[in-house]
PDB file of N, CA and C in Angstrom:
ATOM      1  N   UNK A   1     104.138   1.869   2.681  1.00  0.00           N
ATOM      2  CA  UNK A   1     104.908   2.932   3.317  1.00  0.00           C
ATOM      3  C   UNK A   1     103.949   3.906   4.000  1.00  0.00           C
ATOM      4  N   UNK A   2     104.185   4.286   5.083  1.00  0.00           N
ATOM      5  CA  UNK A   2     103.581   5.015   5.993  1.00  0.00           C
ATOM      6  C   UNK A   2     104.260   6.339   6.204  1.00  0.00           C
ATOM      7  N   UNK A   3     103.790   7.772   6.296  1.00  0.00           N
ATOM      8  CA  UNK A   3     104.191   8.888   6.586  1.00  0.00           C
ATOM      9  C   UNK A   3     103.971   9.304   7.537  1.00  0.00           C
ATOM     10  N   UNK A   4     104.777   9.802   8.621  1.00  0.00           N
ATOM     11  CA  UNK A   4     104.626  10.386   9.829  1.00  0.00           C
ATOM     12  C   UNK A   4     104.540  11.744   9.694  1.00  0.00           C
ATOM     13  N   UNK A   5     103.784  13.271   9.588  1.00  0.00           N
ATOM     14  CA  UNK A   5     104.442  14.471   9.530  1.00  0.00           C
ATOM     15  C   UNK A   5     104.317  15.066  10.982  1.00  0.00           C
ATOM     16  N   UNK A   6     104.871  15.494  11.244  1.00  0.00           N
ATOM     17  CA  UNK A   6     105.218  16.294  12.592  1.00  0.00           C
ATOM     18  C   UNK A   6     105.494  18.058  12.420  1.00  0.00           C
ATOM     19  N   UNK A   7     105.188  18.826  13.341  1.00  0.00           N
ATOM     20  CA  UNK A   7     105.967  20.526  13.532  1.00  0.00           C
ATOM     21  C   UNK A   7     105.354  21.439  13.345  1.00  0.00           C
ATOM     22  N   UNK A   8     103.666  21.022  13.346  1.00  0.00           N
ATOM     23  CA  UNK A   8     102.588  22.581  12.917  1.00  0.00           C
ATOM     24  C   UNK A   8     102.841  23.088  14.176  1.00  0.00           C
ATOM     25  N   UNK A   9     102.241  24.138  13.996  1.00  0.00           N
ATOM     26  CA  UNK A   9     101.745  25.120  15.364  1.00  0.00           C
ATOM     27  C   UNK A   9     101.331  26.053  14.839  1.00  0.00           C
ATOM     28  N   UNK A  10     100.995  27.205  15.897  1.00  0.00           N
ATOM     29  CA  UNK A  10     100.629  28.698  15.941  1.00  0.00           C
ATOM     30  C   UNK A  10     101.822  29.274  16.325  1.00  0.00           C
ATOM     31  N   UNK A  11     102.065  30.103  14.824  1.00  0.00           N
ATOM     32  CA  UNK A  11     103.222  31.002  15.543  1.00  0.00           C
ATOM     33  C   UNK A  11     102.776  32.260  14.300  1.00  0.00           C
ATOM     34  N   UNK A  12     103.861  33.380  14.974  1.00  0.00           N
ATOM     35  CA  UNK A  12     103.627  34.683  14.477  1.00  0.00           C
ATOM     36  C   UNK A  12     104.270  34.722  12.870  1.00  0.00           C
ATOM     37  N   UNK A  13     103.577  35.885  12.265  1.00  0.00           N
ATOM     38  CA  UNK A  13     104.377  36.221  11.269  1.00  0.00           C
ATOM     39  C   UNK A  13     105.546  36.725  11.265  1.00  0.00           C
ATOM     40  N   UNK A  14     106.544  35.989  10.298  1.00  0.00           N
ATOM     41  CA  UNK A  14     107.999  36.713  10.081  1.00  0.00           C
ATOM     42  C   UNK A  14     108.951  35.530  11.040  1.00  0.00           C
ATOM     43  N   UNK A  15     107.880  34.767  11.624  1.00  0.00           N
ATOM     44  CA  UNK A  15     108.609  33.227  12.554  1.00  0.00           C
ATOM     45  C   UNK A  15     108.707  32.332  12.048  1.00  0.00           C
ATOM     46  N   UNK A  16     109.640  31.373  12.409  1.00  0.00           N
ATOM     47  CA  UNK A  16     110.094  30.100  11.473  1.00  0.00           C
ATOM     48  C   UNK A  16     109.261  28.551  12.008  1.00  0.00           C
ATOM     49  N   UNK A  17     109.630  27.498  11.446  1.00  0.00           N
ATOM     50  CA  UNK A  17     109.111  26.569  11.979  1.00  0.00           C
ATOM     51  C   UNK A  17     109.083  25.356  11.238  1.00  0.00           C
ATOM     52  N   UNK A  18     109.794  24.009  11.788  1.00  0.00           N
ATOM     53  CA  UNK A  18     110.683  23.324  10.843  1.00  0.00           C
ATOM     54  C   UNK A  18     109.507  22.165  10.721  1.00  0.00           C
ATOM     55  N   UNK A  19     108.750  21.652  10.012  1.00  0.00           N
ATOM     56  CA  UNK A  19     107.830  20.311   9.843  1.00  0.00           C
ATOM     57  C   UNK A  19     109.044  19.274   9.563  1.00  0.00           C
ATOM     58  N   UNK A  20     108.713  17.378   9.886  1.00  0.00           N
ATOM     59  CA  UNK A  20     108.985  16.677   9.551  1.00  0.00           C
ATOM     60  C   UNK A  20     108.205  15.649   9.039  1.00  0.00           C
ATOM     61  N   UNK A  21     108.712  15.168   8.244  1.00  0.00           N
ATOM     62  CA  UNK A  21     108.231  13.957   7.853  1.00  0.00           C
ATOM     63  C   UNK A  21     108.709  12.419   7.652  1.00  0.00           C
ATOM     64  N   UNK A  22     108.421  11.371   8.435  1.00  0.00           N
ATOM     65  CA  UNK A  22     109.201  10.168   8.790  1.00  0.00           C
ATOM     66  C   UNK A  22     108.773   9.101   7.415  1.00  0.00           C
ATOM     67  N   UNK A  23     109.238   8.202   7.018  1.00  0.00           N
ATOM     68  CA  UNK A  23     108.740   7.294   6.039  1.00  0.00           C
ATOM     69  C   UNK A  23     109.168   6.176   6.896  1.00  0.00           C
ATOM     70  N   UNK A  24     107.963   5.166   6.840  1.00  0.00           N
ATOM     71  CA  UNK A  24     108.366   4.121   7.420  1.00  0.00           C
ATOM     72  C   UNK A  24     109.099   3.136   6.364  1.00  0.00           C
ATOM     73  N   UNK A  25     109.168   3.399   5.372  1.00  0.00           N
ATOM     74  CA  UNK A  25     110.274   2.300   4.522  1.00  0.00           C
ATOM     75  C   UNK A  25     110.847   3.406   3.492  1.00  0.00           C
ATOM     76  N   UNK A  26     111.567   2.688   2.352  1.00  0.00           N
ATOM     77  CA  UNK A  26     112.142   3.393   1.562  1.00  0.00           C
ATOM     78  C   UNK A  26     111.237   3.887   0.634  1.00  0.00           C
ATOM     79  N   UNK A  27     111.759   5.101   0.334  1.00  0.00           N
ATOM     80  CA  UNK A  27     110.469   6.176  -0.950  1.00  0.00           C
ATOM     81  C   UNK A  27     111.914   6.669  -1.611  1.00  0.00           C
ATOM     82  N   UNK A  28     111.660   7.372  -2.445  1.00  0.00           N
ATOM     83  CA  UNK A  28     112.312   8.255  -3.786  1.00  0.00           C
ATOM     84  C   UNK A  28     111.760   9.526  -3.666  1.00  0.00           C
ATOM     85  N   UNK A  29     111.023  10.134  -4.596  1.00  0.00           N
ATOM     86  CA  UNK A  29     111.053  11.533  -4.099  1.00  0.00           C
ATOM     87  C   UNK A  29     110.011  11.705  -3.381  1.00  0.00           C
ATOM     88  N   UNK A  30     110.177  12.488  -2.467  1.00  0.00           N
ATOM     89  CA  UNK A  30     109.677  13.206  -1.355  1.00  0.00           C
ATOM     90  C   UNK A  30     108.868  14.858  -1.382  1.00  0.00           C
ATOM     91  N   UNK A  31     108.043  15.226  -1.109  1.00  0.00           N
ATOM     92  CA  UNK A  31     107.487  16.410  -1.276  1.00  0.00           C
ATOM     93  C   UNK A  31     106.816  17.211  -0.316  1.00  0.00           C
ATOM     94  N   UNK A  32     106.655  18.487  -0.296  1.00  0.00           N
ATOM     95  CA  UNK A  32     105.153  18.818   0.503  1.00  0.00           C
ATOM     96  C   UNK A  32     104.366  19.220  -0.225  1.00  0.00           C
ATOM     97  N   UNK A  33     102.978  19.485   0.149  1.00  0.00           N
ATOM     98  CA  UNK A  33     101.961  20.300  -0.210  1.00  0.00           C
ATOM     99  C   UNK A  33     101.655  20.912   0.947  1.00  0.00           C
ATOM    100  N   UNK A  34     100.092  21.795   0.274  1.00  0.00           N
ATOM    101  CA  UNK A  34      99.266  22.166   1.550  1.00  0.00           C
ATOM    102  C   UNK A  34      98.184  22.545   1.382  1.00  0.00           C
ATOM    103  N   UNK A  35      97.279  22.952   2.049  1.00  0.00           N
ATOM    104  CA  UNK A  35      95.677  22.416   2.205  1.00  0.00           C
ATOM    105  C   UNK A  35      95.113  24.087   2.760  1.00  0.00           C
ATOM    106  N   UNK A  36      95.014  25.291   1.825  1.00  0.00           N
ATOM    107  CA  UNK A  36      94.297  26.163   2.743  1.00  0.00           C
ATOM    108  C   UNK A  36      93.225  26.487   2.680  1.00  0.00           C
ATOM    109  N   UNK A  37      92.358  26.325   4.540  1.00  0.00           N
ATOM    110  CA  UNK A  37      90.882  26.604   4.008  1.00  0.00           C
ATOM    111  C   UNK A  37      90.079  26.869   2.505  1.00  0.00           C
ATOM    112  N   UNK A  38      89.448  26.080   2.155  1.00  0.00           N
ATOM    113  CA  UNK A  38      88.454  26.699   1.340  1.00  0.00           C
ATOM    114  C   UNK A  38      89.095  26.465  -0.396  1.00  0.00           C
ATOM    115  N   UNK A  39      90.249  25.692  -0.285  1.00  0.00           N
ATOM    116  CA  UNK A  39      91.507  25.966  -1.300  1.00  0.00           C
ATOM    117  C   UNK A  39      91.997  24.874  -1.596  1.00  0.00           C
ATOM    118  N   UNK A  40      92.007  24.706  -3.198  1.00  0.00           N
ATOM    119  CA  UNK A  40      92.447  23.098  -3.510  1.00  0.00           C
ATOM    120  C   UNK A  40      93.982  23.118  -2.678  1.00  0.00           C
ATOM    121  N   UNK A  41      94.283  21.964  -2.578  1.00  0.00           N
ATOM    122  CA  UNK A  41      95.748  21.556  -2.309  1.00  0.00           C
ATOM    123  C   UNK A  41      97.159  21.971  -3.276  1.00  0.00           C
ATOM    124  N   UNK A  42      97.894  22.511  -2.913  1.00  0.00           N
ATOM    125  CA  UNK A  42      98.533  22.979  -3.952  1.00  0.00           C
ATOM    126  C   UNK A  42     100.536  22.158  -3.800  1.00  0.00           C
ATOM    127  N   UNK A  43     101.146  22.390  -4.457  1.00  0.00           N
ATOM    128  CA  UNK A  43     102.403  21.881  -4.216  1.00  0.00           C
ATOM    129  C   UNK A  43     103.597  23.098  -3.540  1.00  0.00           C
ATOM    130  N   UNK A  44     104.294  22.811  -2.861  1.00  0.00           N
ATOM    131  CA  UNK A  44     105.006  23.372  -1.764  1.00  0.00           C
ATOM    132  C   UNK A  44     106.288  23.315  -2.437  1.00  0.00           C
ATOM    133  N   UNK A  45     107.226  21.802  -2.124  1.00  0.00           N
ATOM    134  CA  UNK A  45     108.744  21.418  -2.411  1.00  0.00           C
ATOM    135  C   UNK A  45     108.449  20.298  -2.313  1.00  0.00           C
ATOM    136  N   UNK A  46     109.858  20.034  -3.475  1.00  0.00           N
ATOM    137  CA  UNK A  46     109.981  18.794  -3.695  1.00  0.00           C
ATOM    138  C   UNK A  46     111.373  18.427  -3.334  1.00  0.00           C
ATOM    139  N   UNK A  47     111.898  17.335  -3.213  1.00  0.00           N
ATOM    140  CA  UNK A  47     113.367  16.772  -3.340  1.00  0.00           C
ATOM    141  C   UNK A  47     113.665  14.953  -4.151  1.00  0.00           C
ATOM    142  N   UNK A  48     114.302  15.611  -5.044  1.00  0.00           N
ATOM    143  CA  UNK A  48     114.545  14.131  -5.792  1.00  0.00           C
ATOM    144  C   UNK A  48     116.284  13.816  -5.239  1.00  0.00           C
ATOM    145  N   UNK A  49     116.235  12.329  -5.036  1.00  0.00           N
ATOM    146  CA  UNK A  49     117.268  12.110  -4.084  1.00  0.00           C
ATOM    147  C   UNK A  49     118.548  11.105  -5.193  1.00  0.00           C
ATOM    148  N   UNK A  50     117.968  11.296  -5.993  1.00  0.00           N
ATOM    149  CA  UNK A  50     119.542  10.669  -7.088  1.00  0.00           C
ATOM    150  C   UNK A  50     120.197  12.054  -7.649  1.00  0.00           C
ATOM    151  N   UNK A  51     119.648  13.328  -7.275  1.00  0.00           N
ATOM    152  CA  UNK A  51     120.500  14.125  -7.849  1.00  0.00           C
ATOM    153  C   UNK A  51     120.489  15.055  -6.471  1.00  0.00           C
ATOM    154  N   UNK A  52     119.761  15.179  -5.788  1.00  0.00           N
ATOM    155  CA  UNK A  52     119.994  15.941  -4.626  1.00  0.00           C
ATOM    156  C   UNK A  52     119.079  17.654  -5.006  1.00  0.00           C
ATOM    157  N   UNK A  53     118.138  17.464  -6.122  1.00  0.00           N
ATOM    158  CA  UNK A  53     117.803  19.157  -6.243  1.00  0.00           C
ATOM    159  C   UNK A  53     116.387  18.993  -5.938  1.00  0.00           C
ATOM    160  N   UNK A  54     116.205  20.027  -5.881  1.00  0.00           N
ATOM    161  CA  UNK A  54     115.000  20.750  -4.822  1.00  0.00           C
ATOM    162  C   UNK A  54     114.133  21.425  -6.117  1.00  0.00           C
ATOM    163  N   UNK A  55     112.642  20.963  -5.947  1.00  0.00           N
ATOM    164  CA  UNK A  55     111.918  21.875  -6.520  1.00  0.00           C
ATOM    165  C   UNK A  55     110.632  23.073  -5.889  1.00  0.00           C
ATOM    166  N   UNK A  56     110.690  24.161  -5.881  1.00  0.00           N
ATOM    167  CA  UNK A  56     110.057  25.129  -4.808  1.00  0.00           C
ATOM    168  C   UNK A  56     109.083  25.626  -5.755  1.00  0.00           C
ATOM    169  N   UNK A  57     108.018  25.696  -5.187  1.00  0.00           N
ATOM    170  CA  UNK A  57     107.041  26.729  -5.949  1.00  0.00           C
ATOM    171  C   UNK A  57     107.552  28.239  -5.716  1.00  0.00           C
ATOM    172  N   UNK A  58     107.028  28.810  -6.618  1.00  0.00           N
ATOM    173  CA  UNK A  58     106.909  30.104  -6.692  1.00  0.00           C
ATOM    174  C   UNK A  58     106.870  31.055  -5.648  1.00  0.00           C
ATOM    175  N   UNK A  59     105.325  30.932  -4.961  1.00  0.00           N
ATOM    176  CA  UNK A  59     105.191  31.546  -3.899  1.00  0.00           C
ATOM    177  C   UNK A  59     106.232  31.624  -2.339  1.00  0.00           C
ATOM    178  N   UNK A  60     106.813  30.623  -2.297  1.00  0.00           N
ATOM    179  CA  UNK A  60     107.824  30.444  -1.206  1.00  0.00           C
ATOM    180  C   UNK A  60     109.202  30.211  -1.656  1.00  0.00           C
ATOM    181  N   UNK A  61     109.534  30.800  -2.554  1.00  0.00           N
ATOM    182  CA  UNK A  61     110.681  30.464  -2.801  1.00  0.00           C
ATOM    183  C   UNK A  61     111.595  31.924  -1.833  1.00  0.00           C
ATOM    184  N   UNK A  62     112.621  31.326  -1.774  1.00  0.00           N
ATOM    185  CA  UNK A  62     113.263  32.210  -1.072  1.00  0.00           C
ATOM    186  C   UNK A  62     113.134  31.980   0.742  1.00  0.00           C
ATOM    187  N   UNK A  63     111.656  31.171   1.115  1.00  0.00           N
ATOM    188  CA  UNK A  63     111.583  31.643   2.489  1.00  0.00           C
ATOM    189  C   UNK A  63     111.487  30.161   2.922  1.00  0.00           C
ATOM    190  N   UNK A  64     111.183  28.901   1.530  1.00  0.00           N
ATOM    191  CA  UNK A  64     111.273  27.848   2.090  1.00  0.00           C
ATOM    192  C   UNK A  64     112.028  26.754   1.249  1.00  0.00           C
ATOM    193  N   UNK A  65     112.597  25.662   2.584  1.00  0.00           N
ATOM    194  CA  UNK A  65     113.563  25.321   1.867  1.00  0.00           C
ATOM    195  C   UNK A  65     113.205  23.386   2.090  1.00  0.00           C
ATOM    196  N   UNK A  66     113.696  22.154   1.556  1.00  0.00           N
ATOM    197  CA  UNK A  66     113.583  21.439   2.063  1.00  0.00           C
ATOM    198  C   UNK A  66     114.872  20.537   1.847  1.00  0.00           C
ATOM    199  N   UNK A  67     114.991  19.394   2.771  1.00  0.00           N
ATOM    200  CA  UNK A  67     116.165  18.930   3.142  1.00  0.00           C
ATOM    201  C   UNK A  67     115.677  17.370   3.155  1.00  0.00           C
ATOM    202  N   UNK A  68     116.418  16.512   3.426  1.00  0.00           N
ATOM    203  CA  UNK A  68     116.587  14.875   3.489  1.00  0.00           C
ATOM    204  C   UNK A  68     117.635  14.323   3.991  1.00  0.00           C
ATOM    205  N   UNK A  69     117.297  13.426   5.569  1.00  0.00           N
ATOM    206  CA  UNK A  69     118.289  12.446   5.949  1.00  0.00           C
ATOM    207  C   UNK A  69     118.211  11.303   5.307  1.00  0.00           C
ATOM    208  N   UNK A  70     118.795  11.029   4.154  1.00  0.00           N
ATOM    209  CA  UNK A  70     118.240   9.212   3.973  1.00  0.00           C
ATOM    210  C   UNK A  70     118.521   7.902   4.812  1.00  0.00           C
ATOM    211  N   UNK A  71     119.012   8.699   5.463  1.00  0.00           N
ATOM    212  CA  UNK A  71     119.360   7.409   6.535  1.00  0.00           C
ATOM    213  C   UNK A  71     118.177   7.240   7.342  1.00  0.00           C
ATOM    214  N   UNK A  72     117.476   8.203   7.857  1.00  0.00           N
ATOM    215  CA  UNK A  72     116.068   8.242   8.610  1.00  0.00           C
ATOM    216  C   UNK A  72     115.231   8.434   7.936  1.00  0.00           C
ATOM    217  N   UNK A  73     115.083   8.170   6.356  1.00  0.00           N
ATOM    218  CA  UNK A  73     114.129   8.218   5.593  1.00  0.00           C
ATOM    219  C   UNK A  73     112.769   9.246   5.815  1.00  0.00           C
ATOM    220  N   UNK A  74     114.005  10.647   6.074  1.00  0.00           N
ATOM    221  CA  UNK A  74     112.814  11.552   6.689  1.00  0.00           C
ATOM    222  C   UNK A  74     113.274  12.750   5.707  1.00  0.00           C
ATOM    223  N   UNK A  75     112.153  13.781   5.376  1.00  0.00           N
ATOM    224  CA  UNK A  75     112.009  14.747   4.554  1.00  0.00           C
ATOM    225  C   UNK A  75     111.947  16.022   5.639  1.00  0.00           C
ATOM    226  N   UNK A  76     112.547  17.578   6.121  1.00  0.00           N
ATOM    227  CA  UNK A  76     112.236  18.326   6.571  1.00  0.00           C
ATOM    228  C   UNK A  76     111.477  19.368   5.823  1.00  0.00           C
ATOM    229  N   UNK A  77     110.986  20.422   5.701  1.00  0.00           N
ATOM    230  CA  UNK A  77     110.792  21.964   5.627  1.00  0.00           C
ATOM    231  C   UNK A  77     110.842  22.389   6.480  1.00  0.00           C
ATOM    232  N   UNK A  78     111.827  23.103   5.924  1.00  0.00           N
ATOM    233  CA  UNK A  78     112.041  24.803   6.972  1.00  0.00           C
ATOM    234  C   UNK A  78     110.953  26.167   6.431  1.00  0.00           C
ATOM    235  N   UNK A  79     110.535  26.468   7.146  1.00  0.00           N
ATOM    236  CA  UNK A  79     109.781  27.659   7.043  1.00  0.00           C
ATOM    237  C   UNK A  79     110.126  29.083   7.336  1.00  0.00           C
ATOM    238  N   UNK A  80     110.878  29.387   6.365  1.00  0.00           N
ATOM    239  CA  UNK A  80     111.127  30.998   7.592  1.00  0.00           C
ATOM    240  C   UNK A  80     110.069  32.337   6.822  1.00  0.00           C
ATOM    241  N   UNK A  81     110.560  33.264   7.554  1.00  0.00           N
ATOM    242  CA  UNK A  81     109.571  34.502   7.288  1.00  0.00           C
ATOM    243  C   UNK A  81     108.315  33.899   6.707  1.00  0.00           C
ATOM    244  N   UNK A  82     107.538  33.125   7.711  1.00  0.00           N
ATOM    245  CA  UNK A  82     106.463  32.899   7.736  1.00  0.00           C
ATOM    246  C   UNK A  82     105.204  33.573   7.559  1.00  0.00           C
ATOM    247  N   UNK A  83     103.876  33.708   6.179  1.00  0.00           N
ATOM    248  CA  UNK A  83     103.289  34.980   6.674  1.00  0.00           C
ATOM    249  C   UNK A  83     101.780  34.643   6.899  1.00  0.00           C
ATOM    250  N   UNK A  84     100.876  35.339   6.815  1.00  0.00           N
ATOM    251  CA  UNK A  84      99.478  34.783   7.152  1.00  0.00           C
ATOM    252  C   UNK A  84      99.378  33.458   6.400  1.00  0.00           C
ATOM    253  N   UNK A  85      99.052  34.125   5.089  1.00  0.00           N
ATOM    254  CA  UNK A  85      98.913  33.196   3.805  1.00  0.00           C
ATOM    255  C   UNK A  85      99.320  31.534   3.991  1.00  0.00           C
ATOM    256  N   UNK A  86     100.371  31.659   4.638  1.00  0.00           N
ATOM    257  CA  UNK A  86     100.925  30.399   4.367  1.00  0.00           C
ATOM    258  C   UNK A  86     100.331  29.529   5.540  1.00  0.00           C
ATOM    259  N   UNK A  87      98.676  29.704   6.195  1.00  0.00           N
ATOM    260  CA  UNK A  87      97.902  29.415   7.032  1.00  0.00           C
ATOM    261  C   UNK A  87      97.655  27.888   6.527  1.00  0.00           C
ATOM    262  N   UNK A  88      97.927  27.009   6.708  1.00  0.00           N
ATOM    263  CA  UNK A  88      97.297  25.717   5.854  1.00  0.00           C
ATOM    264  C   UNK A  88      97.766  24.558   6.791  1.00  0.00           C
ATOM    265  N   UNK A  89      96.839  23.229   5.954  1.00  0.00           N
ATOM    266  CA  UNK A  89      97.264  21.733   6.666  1.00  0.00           C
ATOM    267  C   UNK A  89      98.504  21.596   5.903  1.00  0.00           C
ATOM    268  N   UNK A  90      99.530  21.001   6.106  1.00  0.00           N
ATOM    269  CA  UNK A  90     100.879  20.977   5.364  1.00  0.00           C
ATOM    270  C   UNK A  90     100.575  19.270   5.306  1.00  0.00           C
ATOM    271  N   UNK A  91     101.238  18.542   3.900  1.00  0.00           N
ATOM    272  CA  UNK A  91     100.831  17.274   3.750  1.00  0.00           C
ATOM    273  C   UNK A  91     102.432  16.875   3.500  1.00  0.00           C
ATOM    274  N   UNK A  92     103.019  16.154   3.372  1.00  0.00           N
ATOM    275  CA  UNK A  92     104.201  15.221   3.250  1.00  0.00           C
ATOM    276  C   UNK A  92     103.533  13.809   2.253  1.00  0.00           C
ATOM    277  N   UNK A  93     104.247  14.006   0.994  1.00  0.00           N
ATOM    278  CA  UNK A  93     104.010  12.871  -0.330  1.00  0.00           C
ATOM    279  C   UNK A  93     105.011  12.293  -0.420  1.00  0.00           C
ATOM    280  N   UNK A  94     104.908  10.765  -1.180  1.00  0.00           N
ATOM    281  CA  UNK A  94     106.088  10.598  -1.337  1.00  0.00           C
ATOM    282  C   UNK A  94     105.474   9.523  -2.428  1.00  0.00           C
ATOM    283  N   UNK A  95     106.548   8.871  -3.115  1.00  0.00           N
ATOM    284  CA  UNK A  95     106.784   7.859  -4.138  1.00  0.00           C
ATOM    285  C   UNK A  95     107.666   7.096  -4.198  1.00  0.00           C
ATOM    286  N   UNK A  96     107.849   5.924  -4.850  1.00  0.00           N
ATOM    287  CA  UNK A  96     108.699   5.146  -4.677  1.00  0.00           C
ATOM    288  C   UNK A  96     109.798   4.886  -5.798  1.00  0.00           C
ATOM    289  N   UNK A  97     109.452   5.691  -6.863  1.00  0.00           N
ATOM    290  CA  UNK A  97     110.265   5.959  -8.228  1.00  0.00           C
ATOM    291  C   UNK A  97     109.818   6.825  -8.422  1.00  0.00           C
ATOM    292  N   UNK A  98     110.891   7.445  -9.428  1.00  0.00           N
ATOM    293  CA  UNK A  98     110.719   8.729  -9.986  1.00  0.00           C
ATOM    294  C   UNK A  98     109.717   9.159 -10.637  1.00  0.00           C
ATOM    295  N   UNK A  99     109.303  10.361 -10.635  1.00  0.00           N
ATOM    296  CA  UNK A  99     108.263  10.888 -11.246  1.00  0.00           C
ATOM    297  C   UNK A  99     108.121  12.275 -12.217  1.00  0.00           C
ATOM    298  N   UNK A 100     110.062  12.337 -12.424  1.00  0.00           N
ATOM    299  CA  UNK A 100     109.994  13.319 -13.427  1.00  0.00           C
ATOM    300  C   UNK A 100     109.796  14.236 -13.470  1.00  0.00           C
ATOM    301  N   UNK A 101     108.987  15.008 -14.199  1.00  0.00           N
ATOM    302  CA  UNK A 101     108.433  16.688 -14.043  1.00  0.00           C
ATOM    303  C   UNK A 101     107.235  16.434 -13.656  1.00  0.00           C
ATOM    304  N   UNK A 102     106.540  15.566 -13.052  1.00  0.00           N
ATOM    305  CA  UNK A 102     105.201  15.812 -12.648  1.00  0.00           C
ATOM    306  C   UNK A 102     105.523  15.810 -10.753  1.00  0.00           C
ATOM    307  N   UNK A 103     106.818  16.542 -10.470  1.00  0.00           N
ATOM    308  CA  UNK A 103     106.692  16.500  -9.268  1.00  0.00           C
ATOM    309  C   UNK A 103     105.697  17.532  -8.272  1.00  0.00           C
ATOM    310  N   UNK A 104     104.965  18.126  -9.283  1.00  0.00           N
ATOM    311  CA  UNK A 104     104.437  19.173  -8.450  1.00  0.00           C
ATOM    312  C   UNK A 104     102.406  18.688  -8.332  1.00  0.00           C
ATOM    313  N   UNK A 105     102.527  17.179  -8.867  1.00  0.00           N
ATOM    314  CA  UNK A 105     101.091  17.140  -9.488  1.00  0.00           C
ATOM    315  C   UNK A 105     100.846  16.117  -8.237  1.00  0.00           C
ATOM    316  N   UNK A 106      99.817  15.786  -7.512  1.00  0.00           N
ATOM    317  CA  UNK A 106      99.072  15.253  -6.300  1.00  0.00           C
ATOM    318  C   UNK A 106      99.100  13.852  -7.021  1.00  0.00           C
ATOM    319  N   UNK A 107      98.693  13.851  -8.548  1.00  0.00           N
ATOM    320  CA  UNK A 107      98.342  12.299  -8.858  1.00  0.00           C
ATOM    321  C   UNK A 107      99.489  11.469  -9.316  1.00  0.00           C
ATOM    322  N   UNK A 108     101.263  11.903  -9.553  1.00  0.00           N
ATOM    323  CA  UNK A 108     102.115  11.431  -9.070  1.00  0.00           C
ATOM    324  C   UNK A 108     102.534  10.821  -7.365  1.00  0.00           C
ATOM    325  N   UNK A 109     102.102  11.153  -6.322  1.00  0.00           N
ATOM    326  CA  UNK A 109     102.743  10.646  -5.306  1.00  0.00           C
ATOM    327  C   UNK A 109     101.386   9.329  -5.006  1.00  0.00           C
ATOM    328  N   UNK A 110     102.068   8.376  -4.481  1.00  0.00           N
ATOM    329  CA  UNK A 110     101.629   6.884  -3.632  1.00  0.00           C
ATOM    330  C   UNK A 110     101.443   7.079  -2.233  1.00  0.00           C
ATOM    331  N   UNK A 111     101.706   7.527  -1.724  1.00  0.00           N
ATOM    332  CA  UNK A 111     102.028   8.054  -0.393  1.00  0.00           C
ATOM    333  C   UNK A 111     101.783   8.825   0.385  1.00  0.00           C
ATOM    334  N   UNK A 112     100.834   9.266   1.162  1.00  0.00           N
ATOM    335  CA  UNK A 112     100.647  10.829   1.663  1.00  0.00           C
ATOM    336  C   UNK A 112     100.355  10.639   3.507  1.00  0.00           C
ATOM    337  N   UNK A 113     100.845  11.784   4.219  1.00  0.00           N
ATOM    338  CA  UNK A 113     100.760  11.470   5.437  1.00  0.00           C
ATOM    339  C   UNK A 113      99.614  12.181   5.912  1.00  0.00           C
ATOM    340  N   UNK A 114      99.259  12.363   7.068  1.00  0.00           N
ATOM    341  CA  UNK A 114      97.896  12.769   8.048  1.00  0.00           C
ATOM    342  C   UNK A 114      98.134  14.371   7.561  1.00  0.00           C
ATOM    343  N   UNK A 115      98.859  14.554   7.598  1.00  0.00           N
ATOM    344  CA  UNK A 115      98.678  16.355   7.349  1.00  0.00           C
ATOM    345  C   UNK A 115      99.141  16.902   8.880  1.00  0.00           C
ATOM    346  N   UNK A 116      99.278  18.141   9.006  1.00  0.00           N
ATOM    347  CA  UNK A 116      99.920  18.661  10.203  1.00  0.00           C
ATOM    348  C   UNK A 116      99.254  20.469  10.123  1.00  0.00           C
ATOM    349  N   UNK A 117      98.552  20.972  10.778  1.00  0.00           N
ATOM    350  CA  UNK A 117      98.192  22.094  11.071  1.00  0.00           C
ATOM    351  C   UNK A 117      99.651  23.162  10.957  1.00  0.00           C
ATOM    352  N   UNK A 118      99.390  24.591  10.129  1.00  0.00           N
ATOM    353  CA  UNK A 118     100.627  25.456  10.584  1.00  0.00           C
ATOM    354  C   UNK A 118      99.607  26.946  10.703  1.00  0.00           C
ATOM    355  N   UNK A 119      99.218  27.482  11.357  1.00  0.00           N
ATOM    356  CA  UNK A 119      98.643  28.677  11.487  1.00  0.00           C
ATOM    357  C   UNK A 119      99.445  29.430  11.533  1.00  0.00           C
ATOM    358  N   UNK A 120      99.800  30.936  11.003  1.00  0.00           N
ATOM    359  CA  UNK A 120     100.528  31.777  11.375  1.00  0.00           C
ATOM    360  C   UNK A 120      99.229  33.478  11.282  1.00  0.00           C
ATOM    361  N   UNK A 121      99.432  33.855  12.632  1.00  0.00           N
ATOM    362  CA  UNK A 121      99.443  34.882  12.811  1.00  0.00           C
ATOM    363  C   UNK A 121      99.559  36.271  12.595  1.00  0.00           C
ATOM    364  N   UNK A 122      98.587  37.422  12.239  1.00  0.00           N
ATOM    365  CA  UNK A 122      99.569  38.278  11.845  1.00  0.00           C
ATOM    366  C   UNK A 122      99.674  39.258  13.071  1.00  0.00           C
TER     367      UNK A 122
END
């Protein structure tokens, strides 16, 4: 399985900005991370797709959200009120069975895509 992620850019703080991520075959749960300078990789959101719930870290909760077409075997994040901090490579994980409560841990997912730049501005 192959990951496509798509939707970084440079944009301002307090601006939104939706990443995707394509799977070229079928996966199970789906996730992001992200990568900031100088900074281990940390976990973002998750979505497990036999129950439909979402797991958010801490730091973005409230401002980010994530979603799933399974028909296009694609994972979104939405980003809103975007702020410096959240300056990083954004990664798209995935797996092919469940992985329980270790959805927030890097050495659960099989899967990881190129990463996608999101700079924000202040």
């Amino acid at each position: 399985v192959q990951l496509q992620a798509s939707g970084g850019g440079l944009v301002q703080a307090g601006d939104s900005l939706r990443l995707s991520c394509a799977a070229s075959g079928r996966t199970y749960i789906m996730a992001w991370f992200r990568q900031a300078p100088g900074k281990e990789r940390e976990f973002v959101v998750a979505v497990n797709p036999s129950n439909g719930r979402t797991y958010v870290a801490e730091r973005v909760k409230g401002r980010f959200t994530i979603s799933r077409d399974n028909a296009r075997n694609t994972v979104y994040l939405q980003m809103n009120s975007l702020k410096p901090e959240d300056t990083a490579v954004y990664f798209c994980a995935a797996n092919s069975r469940d992985v329980g409560l270790g959805f927030a841990q890097e050495s659960r997912y099989d899967y990881w895509g190129q990463g996608t730049q999101v700079t924000v501005s202040s």
